[in-house]
N, C-alpha and C. Protein backbone atom coordinates (compact mmCIF):
# COMPACT_ATOMS: atom_id res chain seq x y z
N UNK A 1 27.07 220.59 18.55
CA UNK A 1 28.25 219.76 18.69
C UNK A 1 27.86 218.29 18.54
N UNK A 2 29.02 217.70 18.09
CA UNK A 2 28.22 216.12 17.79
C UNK A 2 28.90 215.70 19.12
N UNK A 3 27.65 214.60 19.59
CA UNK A 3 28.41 213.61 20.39
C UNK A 3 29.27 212.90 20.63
N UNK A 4 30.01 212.47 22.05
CA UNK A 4 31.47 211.66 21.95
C UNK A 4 30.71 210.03 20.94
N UNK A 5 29.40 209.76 21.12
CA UNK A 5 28.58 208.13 21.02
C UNK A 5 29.13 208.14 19.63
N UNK A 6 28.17 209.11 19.09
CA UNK A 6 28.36 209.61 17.73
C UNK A 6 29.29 209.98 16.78
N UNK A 7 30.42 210.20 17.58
CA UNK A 7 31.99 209.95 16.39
C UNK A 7 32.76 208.67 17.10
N UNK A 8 32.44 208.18 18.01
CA UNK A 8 32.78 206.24 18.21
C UNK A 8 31.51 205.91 16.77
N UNK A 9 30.79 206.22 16.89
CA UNK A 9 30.31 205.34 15.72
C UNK A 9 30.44 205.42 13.99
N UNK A 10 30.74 206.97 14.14
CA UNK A 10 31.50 206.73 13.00
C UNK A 10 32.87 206.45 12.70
N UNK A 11 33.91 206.51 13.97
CA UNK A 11 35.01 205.96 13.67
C UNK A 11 35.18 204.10 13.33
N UNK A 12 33.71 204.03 13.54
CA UNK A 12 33.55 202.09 13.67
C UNK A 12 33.91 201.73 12.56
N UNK A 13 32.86 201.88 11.18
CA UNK A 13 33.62 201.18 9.97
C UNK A 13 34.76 201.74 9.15
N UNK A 14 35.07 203.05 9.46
CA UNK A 14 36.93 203.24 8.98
C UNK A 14 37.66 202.15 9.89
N UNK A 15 37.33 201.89 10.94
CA UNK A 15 38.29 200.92 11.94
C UNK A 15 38.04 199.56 11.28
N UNK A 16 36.92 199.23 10.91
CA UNK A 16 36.33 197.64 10.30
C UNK A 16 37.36 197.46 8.70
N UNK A 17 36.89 198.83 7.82
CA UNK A 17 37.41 198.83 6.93
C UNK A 17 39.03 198.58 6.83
N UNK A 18 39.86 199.14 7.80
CA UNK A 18 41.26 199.39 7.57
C UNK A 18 41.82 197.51 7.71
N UNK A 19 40.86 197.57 8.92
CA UNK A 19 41.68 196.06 9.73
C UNK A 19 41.13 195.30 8.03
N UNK A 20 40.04 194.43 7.39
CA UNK A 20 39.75 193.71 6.55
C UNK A 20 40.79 194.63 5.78
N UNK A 21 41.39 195.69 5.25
CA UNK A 21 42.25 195.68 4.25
C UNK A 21 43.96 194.96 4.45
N UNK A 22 43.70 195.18 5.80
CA UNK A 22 45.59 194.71 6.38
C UNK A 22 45.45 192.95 5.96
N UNK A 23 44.34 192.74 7.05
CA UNK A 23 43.79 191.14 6.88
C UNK A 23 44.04 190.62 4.87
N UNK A 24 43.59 191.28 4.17
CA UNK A 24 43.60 191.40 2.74
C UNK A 24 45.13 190.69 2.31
N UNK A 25 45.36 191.96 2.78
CA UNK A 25 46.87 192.37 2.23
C UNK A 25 47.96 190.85 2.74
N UNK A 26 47.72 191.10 4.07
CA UNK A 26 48.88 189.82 4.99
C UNK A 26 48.31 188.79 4.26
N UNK A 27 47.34 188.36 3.49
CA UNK A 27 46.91 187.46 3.19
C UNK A 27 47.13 186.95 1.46
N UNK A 28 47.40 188.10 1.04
CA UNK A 28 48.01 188.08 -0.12
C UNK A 28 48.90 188.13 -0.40
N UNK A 29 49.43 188.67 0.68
CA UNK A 29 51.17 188.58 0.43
C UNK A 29 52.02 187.22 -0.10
N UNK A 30 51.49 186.18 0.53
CA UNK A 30 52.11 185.15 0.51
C UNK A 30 51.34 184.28 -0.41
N UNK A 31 51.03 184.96 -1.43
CA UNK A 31 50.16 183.91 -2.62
C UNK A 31 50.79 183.72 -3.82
N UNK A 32 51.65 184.48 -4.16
CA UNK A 32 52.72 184.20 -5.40
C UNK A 32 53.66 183.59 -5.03
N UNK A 33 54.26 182.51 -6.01
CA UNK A 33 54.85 181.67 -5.83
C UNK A 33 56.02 181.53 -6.36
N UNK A 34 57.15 181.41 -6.61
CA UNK A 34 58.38 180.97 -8.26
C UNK A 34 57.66 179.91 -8.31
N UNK A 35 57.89 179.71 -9.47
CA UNK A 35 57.57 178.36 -10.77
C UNK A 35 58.27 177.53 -10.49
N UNK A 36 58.13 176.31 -10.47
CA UNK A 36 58.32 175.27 -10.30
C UNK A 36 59.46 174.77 -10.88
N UNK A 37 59.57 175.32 -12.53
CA UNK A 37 60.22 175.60 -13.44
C UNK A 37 61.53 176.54 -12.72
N UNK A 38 61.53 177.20 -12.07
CA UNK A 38 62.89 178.11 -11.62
C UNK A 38 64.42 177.36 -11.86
N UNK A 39 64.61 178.51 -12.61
CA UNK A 39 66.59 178.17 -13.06
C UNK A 39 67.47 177.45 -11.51
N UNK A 40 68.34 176.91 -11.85
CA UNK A 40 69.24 176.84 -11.01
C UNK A 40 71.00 177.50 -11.38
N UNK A 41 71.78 177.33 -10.83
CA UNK A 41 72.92 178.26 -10.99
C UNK A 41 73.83 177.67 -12.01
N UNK A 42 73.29 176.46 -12.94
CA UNK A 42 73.64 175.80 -13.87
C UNK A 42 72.84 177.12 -15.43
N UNK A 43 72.20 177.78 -15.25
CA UNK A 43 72.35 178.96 -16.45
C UNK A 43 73.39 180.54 -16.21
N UNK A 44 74.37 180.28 -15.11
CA UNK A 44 74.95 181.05 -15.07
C UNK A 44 76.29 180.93 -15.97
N UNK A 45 76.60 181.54 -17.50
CA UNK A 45 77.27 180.99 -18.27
C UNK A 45 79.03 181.60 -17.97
N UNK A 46 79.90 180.34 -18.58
CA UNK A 46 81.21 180.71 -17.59
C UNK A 46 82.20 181.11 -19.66
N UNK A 47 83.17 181.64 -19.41
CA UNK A 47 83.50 181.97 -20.39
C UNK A 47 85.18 181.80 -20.55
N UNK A 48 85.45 180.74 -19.57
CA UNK A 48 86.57 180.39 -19.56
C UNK A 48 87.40 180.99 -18.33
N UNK A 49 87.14 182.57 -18.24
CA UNK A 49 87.63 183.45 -16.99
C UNK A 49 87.24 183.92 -16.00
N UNK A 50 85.88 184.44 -16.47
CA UNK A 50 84.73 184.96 -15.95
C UNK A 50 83.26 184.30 -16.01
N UNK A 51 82.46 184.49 -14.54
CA UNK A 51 81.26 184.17 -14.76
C UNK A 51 80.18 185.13 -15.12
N UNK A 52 79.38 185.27 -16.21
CA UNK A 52 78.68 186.33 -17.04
C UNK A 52 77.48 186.18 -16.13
N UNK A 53 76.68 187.51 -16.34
CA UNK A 53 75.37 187.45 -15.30
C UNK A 53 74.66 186.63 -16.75
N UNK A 54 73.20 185.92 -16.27
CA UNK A 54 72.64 185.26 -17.23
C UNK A 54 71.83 186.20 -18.03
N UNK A 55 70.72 185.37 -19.42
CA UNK A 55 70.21 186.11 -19.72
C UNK A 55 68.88 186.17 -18.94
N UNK A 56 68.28 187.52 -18.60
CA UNK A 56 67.43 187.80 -18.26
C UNK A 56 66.26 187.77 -18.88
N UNK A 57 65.87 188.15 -20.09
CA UNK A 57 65.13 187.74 -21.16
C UNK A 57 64.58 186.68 -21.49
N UNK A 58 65.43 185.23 -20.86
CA UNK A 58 65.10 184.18 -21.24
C UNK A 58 64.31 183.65 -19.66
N UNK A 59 65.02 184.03 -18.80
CA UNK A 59 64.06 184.04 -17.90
C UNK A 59 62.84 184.49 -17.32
N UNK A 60 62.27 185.02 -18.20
CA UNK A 60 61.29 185.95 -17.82
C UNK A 60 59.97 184.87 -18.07
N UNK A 61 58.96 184.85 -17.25
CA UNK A 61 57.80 184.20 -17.13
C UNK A 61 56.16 185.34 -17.11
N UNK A 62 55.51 185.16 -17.97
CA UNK A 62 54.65 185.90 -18.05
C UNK A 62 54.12 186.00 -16.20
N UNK A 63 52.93 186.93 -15.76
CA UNK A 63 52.85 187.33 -14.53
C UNK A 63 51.22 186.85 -14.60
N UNK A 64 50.97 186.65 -13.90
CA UNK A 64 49.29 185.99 -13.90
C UNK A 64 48.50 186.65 -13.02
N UNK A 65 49.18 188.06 -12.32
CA UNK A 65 48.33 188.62 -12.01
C UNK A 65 48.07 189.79 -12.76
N UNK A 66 46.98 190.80 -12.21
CA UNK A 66 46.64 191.73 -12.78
C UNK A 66 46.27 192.71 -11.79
N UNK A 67 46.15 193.73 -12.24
CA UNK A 67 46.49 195.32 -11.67
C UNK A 67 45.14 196.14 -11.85
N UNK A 68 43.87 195.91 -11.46
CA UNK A 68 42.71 196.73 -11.61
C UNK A 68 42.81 195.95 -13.68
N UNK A 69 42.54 195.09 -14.03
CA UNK A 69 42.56 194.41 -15.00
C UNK A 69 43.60 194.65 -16.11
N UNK A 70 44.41 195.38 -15.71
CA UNK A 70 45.96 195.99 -16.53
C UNK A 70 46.75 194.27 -15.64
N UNK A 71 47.47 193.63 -16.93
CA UNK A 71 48.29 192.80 -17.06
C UNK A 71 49.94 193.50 -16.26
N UNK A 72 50.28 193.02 -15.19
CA UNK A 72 51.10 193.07 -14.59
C UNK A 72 53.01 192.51 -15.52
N UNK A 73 53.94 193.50 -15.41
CA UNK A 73 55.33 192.86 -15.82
C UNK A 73 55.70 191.41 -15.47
N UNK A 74 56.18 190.69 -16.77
CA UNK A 74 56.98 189.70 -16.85
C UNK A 74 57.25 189.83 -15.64
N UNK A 75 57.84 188.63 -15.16
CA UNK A 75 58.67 188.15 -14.17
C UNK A 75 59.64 187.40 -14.25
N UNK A 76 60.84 187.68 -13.72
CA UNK A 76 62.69 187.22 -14.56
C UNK A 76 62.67 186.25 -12.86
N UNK A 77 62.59 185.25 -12.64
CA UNK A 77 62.44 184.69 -11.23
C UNK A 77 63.96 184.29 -11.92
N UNK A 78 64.82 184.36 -10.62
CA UNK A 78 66.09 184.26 -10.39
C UNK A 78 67.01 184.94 -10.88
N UNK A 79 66.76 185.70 -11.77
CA UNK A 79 67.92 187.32 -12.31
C UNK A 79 68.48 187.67 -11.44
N UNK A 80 68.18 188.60 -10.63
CA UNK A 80 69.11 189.14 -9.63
C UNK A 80 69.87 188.45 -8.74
N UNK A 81 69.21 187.18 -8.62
CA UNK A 81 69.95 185.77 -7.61
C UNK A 81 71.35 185.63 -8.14
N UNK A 82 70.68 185.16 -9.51
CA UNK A 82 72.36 184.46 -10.31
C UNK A 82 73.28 185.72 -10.88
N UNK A 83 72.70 186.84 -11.43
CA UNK A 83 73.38 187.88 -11.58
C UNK A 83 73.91 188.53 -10.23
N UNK A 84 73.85 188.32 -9.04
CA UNK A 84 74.94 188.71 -7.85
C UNK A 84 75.17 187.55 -7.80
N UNK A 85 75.25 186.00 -7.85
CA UNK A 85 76.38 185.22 -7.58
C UNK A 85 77.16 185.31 -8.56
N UNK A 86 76.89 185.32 -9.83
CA UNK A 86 78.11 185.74 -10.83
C UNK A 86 78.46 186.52 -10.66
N UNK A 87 78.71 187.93 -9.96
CA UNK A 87 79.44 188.48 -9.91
C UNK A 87 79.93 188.31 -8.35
N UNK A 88 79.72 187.60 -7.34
CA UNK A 88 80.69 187.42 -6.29
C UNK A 88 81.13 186.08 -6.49
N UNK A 89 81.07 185.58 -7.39
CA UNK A 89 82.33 184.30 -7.48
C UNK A 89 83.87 184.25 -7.84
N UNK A 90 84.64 184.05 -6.39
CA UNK A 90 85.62 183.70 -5.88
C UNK A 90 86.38 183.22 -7.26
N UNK A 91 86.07 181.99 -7.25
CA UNK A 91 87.11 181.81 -8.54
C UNK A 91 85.74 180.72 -9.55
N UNK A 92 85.44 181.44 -10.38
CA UNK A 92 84.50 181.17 -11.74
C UNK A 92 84.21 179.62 -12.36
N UNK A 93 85.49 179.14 -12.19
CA UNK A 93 85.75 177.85 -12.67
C UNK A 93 84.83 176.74 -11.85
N UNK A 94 84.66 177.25 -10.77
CA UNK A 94 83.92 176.34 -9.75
C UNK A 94 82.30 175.95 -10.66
N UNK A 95 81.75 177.11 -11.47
CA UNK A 95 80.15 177.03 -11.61
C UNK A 95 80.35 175.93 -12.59
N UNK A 96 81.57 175.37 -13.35
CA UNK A 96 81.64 174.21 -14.57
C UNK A 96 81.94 172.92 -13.92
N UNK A 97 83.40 173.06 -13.04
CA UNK A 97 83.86 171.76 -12.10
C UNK A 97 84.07 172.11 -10.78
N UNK A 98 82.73 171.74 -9.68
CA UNK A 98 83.25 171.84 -8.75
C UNK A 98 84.01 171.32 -7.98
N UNK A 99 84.87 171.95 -6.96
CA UNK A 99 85.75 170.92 -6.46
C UNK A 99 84.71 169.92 -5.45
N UNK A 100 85.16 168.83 -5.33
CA UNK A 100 84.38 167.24 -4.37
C UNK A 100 84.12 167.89 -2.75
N UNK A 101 83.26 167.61 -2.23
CA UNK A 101 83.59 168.48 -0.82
C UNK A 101 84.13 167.13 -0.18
N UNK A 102 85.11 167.64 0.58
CA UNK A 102 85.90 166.21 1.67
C UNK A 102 85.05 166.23 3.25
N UNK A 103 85.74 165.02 3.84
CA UNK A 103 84.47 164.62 4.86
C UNK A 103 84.82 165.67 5.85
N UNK A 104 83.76 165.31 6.38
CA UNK A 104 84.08 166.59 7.82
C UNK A 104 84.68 165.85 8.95
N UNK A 105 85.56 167.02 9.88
CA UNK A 105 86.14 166.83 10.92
C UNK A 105 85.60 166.69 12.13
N UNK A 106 85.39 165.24 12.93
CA UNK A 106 84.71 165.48 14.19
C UNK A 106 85.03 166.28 14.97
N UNK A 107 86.39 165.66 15.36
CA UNK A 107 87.03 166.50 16.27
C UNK A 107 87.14 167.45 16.04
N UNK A 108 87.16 168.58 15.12
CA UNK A 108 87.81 169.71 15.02
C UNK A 108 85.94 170.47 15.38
N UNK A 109 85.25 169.84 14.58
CA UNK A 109 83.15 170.15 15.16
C UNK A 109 82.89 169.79 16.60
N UNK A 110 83.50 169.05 17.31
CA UNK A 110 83.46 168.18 18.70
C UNK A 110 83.91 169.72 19.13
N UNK A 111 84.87 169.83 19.04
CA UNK A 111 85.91 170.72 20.07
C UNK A 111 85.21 172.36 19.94
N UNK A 112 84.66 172.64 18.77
CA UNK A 112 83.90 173.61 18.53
C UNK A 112 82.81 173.59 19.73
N UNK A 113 82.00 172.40 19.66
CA UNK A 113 80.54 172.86 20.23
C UNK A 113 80.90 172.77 21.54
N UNK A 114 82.62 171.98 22.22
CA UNK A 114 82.53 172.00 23.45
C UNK A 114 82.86 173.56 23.94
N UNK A 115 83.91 174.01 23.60
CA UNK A 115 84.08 175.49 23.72
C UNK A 115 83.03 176.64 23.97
N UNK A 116 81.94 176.04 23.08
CA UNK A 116 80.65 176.86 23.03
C UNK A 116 80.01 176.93 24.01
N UNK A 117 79.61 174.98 24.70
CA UNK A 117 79.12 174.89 25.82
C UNK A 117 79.81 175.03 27.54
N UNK A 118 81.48 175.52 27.32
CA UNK A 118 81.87 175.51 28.17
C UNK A 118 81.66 177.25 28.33
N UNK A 119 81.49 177.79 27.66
CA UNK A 119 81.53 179.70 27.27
C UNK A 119 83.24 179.75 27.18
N UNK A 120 84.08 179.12 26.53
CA UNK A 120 85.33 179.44 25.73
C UNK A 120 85.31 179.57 24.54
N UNK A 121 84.13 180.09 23.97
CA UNK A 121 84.58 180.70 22.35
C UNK A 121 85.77 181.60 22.13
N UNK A 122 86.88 181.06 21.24
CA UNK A 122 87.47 182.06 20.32
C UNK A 122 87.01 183.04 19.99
N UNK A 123 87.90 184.45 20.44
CA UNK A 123 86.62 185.84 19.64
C UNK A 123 87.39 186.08 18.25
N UNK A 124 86.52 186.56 17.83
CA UNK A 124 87.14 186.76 16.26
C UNK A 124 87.73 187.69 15.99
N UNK A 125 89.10 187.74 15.26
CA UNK A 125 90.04 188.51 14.97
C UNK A 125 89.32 189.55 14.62
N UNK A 126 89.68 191.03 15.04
CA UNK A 126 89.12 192.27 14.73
C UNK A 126 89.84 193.13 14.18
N UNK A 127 91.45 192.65 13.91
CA UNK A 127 92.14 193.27 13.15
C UNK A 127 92.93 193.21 12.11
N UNK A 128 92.22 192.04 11.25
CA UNK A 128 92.32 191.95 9.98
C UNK A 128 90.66 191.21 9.32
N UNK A 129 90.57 191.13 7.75
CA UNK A 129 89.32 190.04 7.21
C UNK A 129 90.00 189.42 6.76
N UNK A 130 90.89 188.89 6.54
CA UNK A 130 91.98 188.39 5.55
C UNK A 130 91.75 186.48 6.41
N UNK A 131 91.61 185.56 5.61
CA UNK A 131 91.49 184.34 6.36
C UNK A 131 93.52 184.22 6.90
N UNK A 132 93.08 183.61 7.84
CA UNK A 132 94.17 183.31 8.65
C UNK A 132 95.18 182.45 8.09
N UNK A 133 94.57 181.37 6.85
CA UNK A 133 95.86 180.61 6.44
C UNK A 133 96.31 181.13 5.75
């Protein structure tokens, strides 16, 4: 029979090994970057009615890493961003002229944070989503 000493010591460097791979990993995670270069929501093209998802193709940036020395896929940095805001935009016309934003209301922000700090929050309507005006 092997000893209890003797499988602590070989469980030692699977335990050494795993932790330096996590350490690896958490450490790589956060090393790719978007480009500097990244679109803004000014290539999301409008067509008079509708806002079109962009082209993806044109966004695509070669990938600078590599995969056991296999060249890793293009990278489309912001595709899926601007292709779901074009398709949840409210009314389209906004991505060409937006409307001016007007100043904000003290009082109406005043009276908010006092409510908050008094514990009189408004609860929120639960029986409709529909805005109230």
């Amino acid at each position: 029979m092997i000893s209890a000493r003797l499988l602590r010591l070989l469980r030692l460097p699977r335990l050494i090994a795993l932790t330096l791979a996590c350490i690896t990993a958490a450490g790589a995670g956060g090393c790719v970057k978007p480009p500097r270069t990244m679109p803004d929501a000014s290539i999301i093209p409008f067509d008079g009615h509708l806002a079109l998802p962009p082209d993806c193709a044109s966004l695509a940036r070669p990938s600078v890493l590599t995969d056991a020395g296999w060249r890793r896929p293009d990278m489309a940095w912001g595709c899926a961003t601007y292709t779901n805001l074009a398709a949840q935009l409210a009314h389209p016309r906004d991505i060409v002229k937006p409307e001016s934003l007007g100043p904000a209301d003290a009082a109406v922000a005043a009276s908010a944070v006092h409510r908050y700090q008094t514990e009189r929050v408004t609860p929120l309507d639960k029986t409709t989503t529909r805005d109230p005006r």
